[in-house]
C-alpha atoms as a PDB file:
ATOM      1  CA  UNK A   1      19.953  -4.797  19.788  1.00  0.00           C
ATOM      2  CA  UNK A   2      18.877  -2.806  16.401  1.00  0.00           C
ATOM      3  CA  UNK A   3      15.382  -3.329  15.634  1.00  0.00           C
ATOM      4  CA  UNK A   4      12.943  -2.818  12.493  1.00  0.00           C
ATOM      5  CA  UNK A   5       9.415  -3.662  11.214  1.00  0.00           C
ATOM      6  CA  UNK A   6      10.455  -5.586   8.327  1.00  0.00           C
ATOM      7  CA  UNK A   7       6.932  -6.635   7.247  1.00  0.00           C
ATOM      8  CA  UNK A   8       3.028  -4.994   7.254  1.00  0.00           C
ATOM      9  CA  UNK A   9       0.178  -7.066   6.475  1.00  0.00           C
ATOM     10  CA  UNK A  10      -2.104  -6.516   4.100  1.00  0.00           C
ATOM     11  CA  UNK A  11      -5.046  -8.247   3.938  1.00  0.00           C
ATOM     12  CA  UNK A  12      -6.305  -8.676   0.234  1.00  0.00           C
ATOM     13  CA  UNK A  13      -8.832 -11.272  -1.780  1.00  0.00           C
ATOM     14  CA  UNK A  14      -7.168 -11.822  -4.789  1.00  0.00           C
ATOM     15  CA  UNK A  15      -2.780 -12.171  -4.988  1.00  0.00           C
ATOM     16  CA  UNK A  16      -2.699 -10.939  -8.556  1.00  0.00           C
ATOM     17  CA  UNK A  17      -5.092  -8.400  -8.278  1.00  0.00           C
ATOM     18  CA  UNK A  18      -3.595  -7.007  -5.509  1.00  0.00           C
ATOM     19  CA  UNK A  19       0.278  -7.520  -6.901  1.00  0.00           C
ATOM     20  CA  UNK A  20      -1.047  -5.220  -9.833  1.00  0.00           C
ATOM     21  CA  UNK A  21      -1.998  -2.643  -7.796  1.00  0.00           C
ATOM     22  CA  UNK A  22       1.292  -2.528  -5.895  1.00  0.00           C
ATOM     23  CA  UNK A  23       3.936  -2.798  -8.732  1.00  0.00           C
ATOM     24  CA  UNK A  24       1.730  -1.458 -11.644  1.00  0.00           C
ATOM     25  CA  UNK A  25       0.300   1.226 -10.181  1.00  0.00           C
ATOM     26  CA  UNK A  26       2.379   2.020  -7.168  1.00  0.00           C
ATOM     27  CA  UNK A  27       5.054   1.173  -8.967  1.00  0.00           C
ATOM     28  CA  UNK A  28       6.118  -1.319  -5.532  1.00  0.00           C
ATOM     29  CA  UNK A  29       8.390  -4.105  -6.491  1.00  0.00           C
ATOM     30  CA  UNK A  30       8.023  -7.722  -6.490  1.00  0.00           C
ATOM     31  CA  UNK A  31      10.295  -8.770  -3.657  1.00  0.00           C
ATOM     32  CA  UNK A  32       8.744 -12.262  -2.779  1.00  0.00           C
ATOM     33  CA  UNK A  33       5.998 -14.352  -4.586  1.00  0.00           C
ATOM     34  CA  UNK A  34       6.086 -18.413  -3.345  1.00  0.00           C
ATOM     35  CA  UNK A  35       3.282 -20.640  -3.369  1.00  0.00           C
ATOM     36  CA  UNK A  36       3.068 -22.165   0.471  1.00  0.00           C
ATOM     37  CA  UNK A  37      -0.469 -24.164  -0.341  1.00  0.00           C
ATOM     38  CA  UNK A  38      -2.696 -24.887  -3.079  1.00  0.00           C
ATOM     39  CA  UNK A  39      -4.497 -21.469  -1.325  1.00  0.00           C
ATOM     40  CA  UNK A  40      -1.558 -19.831   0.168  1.00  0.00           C
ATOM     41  CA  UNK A  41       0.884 -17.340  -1.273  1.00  0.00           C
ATOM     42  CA  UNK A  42       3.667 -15.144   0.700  1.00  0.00           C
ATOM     43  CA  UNK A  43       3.608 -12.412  -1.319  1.00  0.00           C
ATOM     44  CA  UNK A  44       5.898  -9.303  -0.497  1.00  0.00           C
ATOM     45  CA  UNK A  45       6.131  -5.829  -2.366  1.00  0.00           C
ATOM     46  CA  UNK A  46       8.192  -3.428  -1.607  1.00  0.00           C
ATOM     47  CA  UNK A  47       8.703   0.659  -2.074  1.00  0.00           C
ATOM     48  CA  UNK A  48      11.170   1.554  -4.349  1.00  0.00           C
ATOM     49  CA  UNK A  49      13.615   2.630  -2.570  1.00  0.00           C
ATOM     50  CA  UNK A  50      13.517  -0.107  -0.174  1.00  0.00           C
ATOM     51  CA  UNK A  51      11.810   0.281   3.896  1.00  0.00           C
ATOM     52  CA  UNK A  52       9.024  -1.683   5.135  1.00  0.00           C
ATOM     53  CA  UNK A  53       7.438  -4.237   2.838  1.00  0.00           C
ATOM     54  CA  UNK A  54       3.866  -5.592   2.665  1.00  0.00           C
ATOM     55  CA  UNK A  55       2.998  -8.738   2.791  1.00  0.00           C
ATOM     56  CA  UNK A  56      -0.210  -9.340   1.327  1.00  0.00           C
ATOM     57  CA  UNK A  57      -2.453 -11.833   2.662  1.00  0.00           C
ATOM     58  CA  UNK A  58      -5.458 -13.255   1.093  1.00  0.00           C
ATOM     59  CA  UNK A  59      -8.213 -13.407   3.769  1.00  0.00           C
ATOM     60  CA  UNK A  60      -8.795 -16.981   4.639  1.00  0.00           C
ATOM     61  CA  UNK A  61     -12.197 -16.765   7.208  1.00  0.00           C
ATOM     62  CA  UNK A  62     -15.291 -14.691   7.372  1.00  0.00           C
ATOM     63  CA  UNK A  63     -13.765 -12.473   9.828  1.00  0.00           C
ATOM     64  CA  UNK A  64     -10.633 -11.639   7.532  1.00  0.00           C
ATOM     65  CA  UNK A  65     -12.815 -11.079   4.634  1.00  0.00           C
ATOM     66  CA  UNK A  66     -14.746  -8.563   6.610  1.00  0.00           C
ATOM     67  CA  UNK A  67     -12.126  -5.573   6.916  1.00  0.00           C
ATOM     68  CA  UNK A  68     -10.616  -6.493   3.641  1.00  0.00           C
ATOM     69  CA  UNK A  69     -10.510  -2.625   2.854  1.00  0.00           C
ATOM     70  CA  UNK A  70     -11.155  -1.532   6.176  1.00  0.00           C
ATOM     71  CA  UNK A  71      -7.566  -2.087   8.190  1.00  0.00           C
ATOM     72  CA  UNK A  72      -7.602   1.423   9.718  1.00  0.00           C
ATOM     73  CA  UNK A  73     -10.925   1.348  10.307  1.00  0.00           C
ATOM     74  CA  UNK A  74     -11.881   4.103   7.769  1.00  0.00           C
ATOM     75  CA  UNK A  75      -8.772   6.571   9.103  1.00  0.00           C
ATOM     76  CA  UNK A  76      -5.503   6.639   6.980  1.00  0.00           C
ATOM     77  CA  UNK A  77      -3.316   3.117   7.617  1.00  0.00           C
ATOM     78  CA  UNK A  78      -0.551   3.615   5.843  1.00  0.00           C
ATOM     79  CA  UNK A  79       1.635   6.440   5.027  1.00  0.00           C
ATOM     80  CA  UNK A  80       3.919   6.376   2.380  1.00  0.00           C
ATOM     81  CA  UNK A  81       6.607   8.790   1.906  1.00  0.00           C
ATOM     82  CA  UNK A  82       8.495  10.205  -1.008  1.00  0.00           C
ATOM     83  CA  UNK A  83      11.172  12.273  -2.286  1.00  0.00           C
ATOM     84  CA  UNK A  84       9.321  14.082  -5.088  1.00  0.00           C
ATOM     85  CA  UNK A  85       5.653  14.771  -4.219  1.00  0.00           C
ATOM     86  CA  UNK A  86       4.536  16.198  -7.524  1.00  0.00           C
ATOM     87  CA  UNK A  87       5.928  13.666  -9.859  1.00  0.00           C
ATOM     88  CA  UNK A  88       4.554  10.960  -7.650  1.00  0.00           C
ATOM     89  CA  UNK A  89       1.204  12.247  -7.318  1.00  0.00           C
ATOM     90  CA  UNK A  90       1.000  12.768 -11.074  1.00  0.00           C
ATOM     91  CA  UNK A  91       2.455   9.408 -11.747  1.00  0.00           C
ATOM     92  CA  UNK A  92      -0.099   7.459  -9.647  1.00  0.00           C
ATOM     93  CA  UNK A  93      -2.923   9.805 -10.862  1.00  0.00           C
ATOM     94  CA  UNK A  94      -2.193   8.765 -14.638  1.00  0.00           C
ATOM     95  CA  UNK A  95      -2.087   5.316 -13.371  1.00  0.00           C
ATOM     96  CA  UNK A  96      -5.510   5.266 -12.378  1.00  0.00           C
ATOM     97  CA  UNK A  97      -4.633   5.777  -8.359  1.00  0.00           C
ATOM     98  CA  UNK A  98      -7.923   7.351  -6.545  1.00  0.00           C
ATOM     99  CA  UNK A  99      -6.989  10.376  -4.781  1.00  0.00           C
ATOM    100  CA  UNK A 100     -10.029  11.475  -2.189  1.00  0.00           C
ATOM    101  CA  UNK A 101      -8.330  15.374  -1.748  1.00  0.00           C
ATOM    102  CA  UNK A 102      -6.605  17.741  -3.784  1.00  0.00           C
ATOM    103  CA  UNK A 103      -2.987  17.646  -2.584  1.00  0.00           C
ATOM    104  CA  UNK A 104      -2.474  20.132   0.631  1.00  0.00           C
ATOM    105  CA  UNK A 105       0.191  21.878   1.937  1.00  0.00           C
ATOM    106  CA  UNK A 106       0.778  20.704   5.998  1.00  0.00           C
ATOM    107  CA  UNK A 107       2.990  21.910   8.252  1.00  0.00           C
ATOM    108  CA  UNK A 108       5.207  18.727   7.969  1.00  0.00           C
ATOM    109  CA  UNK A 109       4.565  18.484   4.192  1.00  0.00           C
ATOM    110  CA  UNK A 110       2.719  18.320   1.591  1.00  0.00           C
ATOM    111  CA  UNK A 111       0.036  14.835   1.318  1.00  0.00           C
ATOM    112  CA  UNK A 112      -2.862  13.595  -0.391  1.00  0.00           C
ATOM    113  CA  UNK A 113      -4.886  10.657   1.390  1.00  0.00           C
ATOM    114  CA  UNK A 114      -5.494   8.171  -1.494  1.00  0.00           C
ATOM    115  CA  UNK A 115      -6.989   4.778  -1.365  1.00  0.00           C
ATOM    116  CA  UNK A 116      -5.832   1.092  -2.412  1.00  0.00           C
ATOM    117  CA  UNK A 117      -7.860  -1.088  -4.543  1.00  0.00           C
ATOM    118  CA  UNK A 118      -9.352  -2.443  -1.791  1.00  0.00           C
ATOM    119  CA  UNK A 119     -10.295   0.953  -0.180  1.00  0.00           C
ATOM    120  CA  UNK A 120      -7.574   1.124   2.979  1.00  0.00           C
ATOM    121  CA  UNK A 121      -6.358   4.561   3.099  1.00  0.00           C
ATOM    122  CA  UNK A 122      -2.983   5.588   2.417  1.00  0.00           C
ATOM    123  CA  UNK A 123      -0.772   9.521   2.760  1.00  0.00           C
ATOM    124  CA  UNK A 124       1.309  10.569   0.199  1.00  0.00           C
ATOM    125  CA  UNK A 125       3.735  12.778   1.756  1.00  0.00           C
ATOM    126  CA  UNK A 126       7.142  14.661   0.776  1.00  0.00           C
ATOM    127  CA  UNK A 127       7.762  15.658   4.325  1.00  0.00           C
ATOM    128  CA  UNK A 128       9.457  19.097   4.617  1.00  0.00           C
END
């Protein structure tokens, strides 16, 4: 039996806001966007390109709300990959992405930790 993470959560406080971010910025796409409750949304982006998908979850309790931001606890939480390094660096960096390094040179690639809009940590990374 095959088997895949289809879906990551993300935990977020605001669906548009966060959609924004993820298509306009990221330049993610829109894969999924249906209202389940007057509060609830299951909202899915996507890298271009296709793989694993986010589904972004507004956070519905104290405890939720609390590591909005925070899902790695302060280490890099998600790692997103890509064919062309430079162009997407430059792309996200026009588009207001915040970058917390200059890009680096690794032994498995190059990367650049950036953060979200909520302040989880993400790699770029062409790997070699």
């Amino acid at each position: 039996m095959a088997r895949h993470l289809s879906l990551i959560t993300v935990l977020v406080d605001d669906y548009d806001q966060a959609i924004e971010f993820y298509v306009g910025k990221l330049g993610f796409s829109l894969s999924e966007d249906r209202q389940l409750s007057p509060d609830k949304r299951w909202v899915v982006v996507t890298p271009q390109g296709g793989g694993t998908g986010l589904l972004l979850a507004k956070a519905a309790n104290g405890r939720q709300i609390a590591i909005v931001g925070n899902q790695g606890g302060g280490r890099v939480f998600l790692f997103l990959e890509t064919d062309d390094f430079k162009r997407d660096h430059a792309a996200f960096s026009e588009r207001g992405v915040r970058f917390l390094e200059a890009p680096r040179e690794e032994p498995y690639g190059m990367v650049a930790v950036f953060e979200d809009l909520y302040g989880n940590r993400w790699d770029l990374i062409e790997p070699r």
